[in-house]
C-alpha atoms as a PDB file:
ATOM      1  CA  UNK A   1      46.385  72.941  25.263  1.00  0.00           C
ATOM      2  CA  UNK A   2      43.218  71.646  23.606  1.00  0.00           C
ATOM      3  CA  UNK A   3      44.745  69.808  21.149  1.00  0.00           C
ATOM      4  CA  UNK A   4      46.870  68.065  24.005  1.00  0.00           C
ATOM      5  CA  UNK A   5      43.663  66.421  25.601  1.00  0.00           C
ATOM      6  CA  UNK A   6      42.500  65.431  22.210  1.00  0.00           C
ATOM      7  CA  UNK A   7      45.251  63.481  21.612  1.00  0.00           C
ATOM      8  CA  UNK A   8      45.450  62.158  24.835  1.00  0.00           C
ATOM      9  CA  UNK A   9      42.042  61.045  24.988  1.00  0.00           C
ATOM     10  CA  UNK A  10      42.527  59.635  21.379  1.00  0.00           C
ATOM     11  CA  UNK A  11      45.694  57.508  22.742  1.00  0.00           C
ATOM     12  CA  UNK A  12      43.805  56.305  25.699  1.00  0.00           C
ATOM     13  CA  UNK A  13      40.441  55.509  23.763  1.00  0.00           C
ATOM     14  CA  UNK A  14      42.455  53.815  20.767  1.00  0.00           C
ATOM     15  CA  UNK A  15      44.710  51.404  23.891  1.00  0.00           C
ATOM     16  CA  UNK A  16      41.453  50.622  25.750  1.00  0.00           C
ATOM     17  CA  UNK A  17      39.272  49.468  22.413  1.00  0.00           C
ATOM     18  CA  UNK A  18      42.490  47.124  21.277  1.00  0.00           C
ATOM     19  CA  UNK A  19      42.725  45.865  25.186  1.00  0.00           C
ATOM     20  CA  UNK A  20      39.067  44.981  24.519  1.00  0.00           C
ATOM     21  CA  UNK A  21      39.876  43.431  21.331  1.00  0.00           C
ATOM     22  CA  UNK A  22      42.702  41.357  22.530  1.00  0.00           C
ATOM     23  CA  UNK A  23      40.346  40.185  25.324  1.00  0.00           C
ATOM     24  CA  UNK A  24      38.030  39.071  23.263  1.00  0.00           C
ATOM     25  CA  UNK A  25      40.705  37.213  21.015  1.00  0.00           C
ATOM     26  CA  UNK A  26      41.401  35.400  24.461  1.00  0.00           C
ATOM     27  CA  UNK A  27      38.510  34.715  26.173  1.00  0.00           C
ATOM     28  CA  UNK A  28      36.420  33.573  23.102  1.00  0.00           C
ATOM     29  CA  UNK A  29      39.258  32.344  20.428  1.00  0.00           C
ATOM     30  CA  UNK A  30      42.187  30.933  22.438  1.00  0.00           C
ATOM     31  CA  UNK A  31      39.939  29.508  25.226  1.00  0.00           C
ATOM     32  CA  UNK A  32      37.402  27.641  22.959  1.00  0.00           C
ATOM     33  CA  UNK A  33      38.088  24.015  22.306  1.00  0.00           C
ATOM     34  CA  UNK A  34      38.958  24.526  18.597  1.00  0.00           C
ATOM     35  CA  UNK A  35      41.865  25.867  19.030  1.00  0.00           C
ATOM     36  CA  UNK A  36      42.664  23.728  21.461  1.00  0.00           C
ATOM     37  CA  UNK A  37      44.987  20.637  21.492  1.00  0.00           C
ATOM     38  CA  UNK A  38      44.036  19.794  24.878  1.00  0.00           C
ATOM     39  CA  UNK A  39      40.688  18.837  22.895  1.00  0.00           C
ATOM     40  CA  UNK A  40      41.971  17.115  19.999  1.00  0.00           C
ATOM     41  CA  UNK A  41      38.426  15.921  18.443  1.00  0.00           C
ATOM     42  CA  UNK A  42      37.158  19.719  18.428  1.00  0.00           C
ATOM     43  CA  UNK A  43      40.552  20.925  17.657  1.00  0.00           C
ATOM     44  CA  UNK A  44      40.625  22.648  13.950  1.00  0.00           C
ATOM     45  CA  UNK A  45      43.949  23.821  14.010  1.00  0.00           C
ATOM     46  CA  UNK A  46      47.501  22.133  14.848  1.00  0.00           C
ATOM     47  CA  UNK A  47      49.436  22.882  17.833  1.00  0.00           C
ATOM     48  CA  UNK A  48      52.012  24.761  15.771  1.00  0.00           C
ATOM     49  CA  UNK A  49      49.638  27.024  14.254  1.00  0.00           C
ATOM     50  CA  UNK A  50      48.285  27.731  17.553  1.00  0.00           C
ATOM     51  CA  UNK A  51      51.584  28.811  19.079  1.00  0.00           C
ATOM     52  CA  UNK A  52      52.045  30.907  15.714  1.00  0.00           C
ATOM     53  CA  UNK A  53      48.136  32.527  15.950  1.00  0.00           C
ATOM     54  CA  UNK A  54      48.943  32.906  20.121  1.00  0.00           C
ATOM     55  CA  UNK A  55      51.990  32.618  21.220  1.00  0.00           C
ATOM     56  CA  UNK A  56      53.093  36.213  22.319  1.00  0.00           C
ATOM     57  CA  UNK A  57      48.937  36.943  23.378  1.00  0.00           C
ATOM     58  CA  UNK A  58      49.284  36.929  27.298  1.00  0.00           C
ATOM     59  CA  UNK A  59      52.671  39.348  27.262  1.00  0.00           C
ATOM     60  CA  UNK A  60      50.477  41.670  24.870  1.00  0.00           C
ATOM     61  CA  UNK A  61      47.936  41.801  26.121  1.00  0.00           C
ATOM     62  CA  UNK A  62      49.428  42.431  30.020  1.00  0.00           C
ATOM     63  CA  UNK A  63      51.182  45.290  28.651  1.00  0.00           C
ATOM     64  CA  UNK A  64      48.315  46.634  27.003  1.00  0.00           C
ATOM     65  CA  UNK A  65      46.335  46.451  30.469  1.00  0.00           C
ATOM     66  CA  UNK A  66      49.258  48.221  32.085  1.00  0.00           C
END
């Protein structure tokens, strides 16, 4: 039964880290104006690359938090 818990809590410790990871890769990557097109003069990227780098980020990262 021990081992159970162990690799429960290893599951749930390993999900919550990469939720906190993928929040960070939100609120400080895809929300800065760099990767932005809305802010073309800051932007450092194109708008395809930023679909390719983010496009999927918001569905991930939703059914991580679930």
């Amino acid at each position: 039964m021990y081992f159970w818990f162990q690799a429960m809590f290893e599951i749930i410790t390993s999900e919550a880290s990469y939720l906190k990871s993928l929040n960070v890769l939100v609120d400080v990557f895809l929300m800065s104006p760099e990767f932005s097109s809305e802010h073309s003069d800051r932007c450092v990227i194109t708008r395809a690359e930023r679909h390719v780098l983010f496009s999927n980020i918001g569905a991930v990262r939703d059914t991580s938090e679930t």
